[in-house]
C-alpha atoms as a PDB file:
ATOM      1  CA  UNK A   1      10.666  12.171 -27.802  1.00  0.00           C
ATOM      2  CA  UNK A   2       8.809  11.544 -31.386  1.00  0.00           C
ATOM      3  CA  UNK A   3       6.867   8.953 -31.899  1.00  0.00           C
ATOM      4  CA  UNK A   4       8.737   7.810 -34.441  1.00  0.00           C
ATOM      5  CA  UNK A   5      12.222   7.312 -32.112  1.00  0.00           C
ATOM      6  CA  UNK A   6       9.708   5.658 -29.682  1.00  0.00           C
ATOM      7  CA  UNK A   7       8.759   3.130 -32.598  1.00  0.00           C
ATOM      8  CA  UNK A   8      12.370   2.247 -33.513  1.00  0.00           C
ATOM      9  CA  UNK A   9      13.173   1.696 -29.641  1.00  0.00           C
ATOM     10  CA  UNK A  10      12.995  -2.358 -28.652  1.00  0.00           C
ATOM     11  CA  UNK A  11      10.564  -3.078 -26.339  1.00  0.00           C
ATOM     12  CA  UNK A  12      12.954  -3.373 -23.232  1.00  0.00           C
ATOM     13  CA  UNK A  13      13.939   0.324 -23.471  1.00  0.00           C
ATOM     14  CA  UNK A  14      10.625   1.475 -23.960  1.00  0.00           C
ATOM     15  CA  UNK A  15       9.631  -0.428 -20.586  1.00  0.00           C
ATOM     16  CA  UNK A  16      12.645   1.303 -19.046  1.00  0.00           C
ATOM     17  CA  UNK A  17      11.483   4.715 -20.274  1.00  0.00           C
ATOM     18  CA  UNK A  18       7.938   3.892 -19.157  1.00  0.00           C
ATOM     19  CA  UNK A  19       9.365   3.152 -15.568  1.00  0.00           C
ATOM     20  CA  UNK A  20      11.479   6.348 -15.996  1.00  0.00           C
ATOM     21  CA  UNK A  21       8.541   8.458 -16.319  1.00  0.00           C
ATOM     22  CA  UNK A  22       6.347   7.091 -13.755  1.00  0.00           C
ATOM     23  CA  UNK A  23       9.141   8.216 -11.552  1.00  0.00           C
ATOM     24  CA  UNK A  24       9.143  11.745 -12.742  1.00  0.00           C
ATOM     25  CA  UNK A  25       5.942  12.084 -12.653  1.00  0.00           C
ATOM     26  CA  UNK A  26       5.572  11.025  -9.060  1.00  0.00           C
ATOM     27  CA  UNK A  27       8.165  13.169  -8.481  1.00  0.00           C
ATOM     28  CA  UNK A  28       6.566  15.749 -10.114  1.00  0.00           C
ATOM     29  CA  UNK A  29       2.994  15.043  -7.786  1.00  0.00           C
ATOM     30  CA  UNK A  30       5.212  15.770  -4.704  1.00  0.00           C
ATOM     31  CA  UNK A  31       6.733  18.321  -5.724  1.00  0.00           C
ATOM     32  CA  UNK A  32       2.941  20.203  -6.683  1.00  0.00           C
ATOM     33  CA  UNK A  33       1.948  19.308  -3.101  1.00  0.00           C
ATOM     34  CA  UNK A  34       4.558  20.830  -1.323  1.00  0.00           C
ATOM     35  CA  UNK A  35       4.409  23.905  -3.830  1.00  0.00           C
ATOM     36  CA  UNK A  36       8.042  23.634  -5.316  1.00  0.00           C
ATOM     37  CA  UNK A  37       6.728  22.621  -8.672  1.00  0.00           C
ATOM     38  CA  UNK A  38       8.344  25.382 -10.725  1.00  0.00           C
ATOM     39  CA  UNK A  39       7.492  23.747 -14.598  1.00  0.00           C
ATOM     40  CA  UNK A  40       3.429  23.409 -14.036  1.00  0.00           C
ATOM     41  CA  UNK A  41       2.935  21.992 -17.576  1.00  0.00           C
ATOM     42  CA  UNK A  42       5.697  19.237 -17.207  1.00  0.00           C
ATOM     43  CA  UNK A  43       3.341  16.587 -15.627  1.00  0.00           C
ATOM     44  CA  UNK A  44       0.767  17.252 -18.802  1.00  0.00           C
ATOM     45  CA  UNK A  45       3.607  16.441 -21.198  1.00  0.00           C
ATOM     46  CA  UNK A  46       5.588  13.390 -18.907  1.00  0.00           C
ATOM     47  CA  UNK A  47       1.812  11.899 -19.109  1.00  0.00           C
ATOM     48  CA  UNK A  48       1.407  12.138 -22.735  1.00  0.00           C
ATOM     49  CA  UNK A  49       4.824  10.478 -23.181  1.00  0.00           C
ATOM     50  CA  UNK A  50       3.730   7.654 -21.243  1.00  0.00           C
ATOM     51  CA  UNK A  51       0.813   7.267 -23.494  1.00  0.00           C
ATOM     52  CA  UNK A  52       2.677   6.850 -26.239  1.00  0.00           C
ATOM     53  CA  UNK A  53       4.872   4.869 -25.034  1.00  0.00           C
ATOM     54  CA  UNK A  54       1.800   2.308 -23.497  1.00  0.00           C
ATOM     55  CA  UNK A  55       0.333   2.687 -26.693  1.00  0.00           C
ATOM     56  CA  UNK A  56       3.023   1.525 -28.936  1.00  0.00           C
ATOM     57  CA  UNK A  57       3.625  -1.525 -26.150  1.00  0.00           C
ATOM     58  CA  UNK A  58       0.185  -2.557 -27.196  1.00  0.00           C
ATOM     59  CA  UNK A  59       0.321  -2.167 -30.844  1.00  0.00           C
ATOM     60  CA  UNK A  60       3.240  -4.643 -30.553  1.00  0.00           C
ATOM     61  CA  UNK A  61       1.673  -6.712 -28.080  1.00  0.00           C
ATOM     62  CA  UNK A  62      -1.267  -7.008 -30.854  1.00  0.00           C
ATOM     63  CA  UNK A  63       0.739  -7.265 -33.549  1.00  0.00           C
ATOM     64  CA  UNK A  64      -0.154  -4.204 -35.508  1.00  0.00           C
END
């Protein structure tokens, strides 16, 4: 997702997305450890997401 759709989310969805992928990317851990993980550059992009998600959390909590 774009920044931009992220930014026009409230700030209820966005925690609901942030808990969303903290479970895929836990997911995506196990799978790596048992050697099933068949998308190796998924867990690079699920953590990016999640810090832009954390970061636009903060800009709000700031006020920015």
């Amino acid at each position: 997702m774009k920044i931009d759709e992220l930014r026009n989310l409230d700030s209820d969805k966005l925690q609901s997305q942030l808990k969303e992928h903290y479970e895929e990317l836990f997911n995506l851990r196990f799978q790596q450890v048992m050697g099933k993980l068949t998308a190796s550059g998924r867990p690079r992009i699920v953590k990016r997401e999640i810090a832009r998600i954390k970061t636009i959390l903060r800009e709000r909590e700031l006020g920015l």
